[in-house]
Protein backbone atom coordinates (compact mmCIF):
# COMPACT_ATOMS: atom_id res chain seq x y z
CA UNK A 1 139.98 153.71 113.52
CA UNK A 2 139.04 155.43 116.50
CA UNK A 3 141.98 156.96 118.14
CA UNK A 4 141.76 157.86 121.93
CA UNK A 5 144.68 159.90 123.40
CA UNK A 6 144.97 160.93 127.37
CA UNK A 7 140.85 161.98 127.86
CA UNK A 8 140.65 162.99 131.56
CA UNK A 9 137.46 163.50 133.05
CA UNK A 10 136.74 164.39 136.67
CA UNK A 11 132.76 164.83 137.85
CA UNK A 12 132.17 168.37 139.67
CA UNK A 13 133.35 167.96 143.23
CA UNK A 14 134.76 164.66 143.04
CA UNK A 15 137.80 164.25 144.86
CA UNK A 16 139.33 162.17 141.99
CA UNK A 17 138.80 162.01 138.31
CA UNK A 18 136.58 159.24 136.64
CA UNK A 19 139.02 158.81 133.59
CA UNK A 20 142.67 159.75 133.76
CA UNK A 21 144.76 160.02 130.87
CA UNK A 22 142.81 157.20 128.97
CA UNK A 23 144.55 155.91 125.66
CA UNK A 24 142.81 153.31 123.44
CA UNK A 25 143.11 152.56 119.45
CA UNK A 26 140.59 150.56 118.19
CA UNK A 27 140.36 149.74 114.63
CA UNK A 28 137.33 149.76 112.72
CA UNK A 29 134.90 146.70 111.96
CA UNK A 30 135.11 144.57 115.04
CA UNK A 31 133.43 144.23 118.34
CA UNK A 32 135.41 145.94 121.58
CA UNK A 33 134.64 145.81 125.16
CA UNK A 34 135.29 147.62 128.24
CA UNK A 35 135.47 145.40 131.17
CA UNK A 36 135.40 146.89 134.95
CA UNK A 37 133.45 146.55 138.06
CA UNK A 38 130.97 149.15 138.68
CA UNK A 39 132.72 152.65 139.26
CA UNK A 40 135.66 151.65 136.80
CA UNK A 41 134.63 154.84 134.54
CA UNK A 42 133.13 152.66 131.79
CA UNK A 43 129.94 155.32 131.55
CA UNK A 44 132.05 158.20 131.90
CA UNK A 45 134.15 156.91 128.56
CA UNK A 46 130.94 155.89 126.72
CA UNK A 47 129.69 159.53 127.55
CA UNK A 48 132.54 161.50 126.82
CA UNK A 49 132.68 159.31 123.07
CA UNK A 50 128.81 160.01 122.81
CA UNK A 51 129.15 163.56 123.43
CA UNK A 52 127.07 163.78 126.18
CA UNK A 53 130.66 164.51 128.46
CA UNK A 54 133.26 166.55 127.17
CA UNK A 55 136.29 165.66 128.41
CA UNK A 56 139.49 168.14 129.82
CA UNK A 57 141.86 167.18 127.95
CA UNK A 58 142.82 164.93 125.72
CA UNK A 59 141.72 164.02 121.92
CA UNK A 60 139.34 161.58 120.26
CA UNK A 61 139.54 161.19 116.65
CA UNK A 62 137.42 158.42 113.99
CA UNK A 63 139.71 158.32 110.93
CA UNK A 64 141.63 160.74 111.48
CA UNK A 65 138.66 163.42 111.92
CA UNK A 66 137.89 164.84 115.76
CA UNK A 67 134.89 163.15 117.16
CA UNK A 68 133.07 166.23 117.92
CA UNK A 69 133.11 167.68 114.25
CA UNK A 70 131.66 164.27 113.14
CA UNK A 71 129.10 164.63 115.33
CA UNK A 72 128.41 167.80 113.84
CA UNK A 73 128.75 167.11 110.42
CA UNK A 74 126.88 163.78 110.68
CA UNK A 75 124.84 162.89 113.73
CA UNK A 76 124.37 159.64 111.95
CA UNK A 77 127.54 158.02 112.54
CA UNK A 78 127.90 157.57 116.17
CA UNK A 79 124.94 156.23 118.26
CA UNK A 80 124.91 155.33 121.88
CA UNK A 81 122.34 152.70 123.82
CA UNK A 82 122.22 153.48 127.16
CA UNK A 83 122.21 151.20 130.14
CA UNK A 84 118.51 152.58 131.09
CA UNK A 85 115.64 152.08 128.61
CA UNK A 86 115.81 155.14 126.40
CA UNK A 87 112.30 155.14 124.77
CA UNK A 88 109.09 156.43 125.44
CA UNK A 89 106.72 153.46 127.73
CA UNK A 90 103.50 154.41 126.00
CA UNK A 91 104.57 154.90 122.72
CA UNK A 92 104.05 151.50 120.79
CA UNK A 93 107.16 149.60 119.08
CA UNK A 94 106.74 151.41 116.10
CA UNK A 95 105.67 154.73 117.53
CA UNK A 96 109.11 154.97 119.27
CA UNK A 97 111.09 154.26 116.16
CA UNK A 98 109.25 156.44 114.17
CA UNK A 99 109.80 159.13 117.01
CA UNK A 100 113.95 158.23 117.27
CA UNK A 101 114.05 157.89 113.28
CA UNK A 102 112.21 161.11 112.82
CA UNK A 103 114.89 162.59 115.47
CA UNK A 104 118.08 161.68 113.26
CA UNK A 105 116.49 163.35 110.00
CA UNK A 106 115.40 160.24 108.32
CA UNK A 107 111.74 160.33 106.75
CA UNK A 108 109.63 158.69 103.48
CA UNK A 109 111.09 155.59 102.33
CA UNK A 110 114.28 156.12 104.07
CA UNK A 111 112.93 156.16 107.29
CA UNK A 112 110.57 152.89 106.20
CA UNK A 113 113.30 150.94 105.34
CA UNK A 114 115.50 152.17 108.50
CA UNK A 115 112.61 151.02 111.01
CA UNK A 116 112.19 147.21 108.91
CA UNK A 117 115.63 146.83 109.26
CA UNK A 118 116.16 147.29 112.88
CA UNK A 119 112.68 145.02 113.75
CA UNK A 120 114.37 142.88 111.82
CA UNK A 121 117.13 142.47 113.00
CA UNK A 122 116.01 142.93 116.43
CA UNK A 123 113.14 140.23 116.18
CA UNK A 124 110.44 142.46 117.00
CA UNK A 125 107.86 141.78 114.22
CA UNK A 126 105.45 140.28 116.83
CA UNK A 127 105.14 143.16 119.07
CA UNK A 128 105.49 146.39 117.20
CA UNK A 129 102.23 146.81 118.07
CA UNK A 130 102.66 146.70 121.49
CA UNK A 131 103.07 149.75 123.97
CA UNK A 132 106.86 149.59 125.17
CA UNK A 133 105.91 149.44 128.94
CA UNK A 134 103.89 146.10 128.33
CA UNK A 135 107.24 144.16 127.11
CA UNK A 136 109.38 142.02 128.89
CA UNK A 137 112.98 143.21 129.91
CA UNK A 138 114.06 141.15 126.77
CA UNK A 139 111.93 143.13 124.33
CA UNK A 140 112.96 146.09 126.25
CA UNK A 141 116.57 145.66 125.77
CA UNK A 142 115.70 144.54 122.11
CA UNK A 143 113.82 148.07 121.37
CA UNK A 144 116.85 150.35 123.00
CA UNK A 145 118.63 147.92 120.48
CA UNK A 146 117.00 148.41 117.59
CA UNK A 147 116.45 152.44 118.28
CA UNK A 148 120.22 152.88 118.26
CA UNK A 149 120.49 151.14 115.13
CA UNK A 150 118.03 153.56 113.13
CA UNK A 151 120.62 155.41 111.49
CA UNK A 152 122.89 152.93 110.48
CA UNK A 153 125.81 154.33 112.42
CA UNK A 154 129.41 153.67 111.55
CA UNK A 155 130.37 153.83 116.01
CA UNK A 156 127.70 152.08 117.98
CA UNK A 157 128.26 152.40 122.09
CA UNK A 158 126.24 149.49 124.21
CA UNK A 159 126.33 150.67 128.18
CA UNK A 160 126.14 147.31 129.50
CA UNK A 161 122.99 146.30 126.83
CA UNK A 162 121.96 142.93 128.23
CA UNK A 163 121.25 144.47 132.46
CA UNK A 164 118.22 142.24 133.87
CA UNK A 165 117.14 140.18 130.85
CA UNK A 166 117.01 136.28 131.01
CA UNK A 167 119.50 134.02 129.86
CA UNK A 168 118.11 133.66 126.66
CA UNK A 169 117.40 137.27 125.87
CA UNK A 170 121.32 137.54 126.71
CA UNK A 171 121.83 134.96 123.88
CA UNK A 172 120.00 136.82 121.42
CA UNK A 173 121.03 139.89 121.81
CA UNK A 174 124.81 139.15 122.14
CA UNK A 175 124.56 136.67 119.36
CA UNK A 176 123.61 140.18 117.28
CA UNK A 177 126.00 142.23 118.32
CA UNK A 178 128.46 140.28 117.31
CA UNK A 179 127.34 140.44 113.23
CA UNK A 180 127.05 143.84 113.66
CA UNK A 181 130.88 144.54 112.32
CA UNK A 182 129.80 142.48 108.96
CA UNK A 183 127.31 145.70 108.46
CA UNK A 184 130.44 148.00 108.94
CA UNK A 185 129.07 149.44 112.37
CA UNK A 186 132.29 149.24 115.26
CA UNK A 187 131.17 148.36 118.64
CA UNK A 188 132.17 149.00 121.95
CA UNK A 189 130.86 147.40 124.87
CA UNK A 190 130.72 147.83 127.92
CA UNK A 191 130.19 145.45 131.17
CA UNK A 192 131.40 143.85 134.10
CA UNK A 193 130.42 140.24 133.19
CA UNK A 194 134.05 138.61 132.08
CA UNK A 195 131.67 135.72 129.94
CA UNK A 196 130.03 138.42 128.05
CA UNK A 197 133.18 140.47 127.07
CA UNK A 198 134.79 137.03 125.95
C-alpha cells in the first residue's frame, strides 16, 4: 500500500504551494488516477512520488517502508513516464531500451528478456527498427510506455500518458494499462480527461 500523509510542496517564489497537506492511501494491485484541470498539482505529486521533488513535509511510505529508502535500496520498483517523450529521437526502438535497460542495471539475458517483454506488450515488434523521431505520436507514447516498464516496477506513475495521440492509440494504450495490476505493478494516473480516469 502506498501511504501518503500531509506532503506539502510549494515551487521557489510561488506565492502559494502546489500541494498542501495531501493525504492519499492507495492499496496495492489496482489502477488509480488523479483527476484535475491543468495547474491542480497532479505533476508536482507524480514528482515528489518519483523523487524528482522532495517534498516539506509530510511522509510517503510503500508497505510500510519510506519511499525514498526504496528508491535507494531498489531503483527498480518505482518508475515514472513522463508527460513529454523521455527517450532519445535518434536512437532506434531498440537502441533506447537497451540505453534505459542498461540505466536500471539490467544486462545479458535479463536485460533480453526485459526489452521482449515491454515490445511486447507495447506492440512495437514492427518498428524497433525504426529511429524514435520517425514514429507517430502513438508509437511515441507506446515507447515512453514500454521504457518505463523495463524494470518491472512494483509503482508505475503515467503523467497524463495518452497527450496528442489518436483515438485509437488512446484505446490501446489505456486498454494496457489497465492489465497492468494482473502483473503486480500499481498505477497511478494522472489526467484531466473525466472518460479516461473512468
Amino acid at each position: 500500500m502506498l501511504q501518503i500523509k500531509n506532503i506539502s510542496y510549494r515551487y521557489r517564489d510561488a506565492p502559494n504551494p502546489a500541494l498542501r497537506a495531501v493525504s492519499l492511501e492507495i492499496p496495492a494491485g489496482g489502477v488509480y488516477g488523479l483527476l484535475g484541470p491543468n495547474g491542480a498539482g497532479k505533476t508536482t505529486l507524480i514528482s515528489v512520488l518519483a523523487g524528482l521533488l522532495t517534498a516539506t513535509d509530510g511522509l510517503i511510505t510503500l508497505n510500510g517502508e519510506p519511499l525514498a529508502e526504496i528508491r535507494r535500496s531498489n531503483p527498480r520498483a518505482i518508475a515514472l513516464v513522463p508527460q513529454d517523450y523521455a527517450f532519445y529521437p535518434m536512437l532506434t526502438v531498440a537502441e533506447n531500451l537497451r540505453f534505459f535497460g542498461g540505466v536500471l542495471g539490467l544486462s545479458g539475458a535479463e536485460l533480453k528478456s526485459q526489452i521482449d517483454s515491454a515490445i511486447g506488450f507495447a506492440r512495437l515488434e514492427q518498428v524497433i527498427g525504426k529511429r524514435a523521431e520517425q514514429l507517430s505520436g502513438g508509437l511515441r507514447r507506446r515507447l515512453n510506455l514500454a521504457i518505463g516498464l523495463l524494470g518491472k516496477p512494483q509503482l508505475l506513475l503515467l503523467d497524463e500518458p495518452t497527450v496528442g495521440v489518436d483515438p485509437q492509440s488512446r484505446h490501446f494504450l489505456l486498454d494496457s494499462i489497465a492489465a497492468l495490476p494482473a502483473a503486480g505493478t500499481t498505477v497511478i494516473y494522472t489526467s484531466h480527461y473525466m472518460e479516461e480516469i473512468e
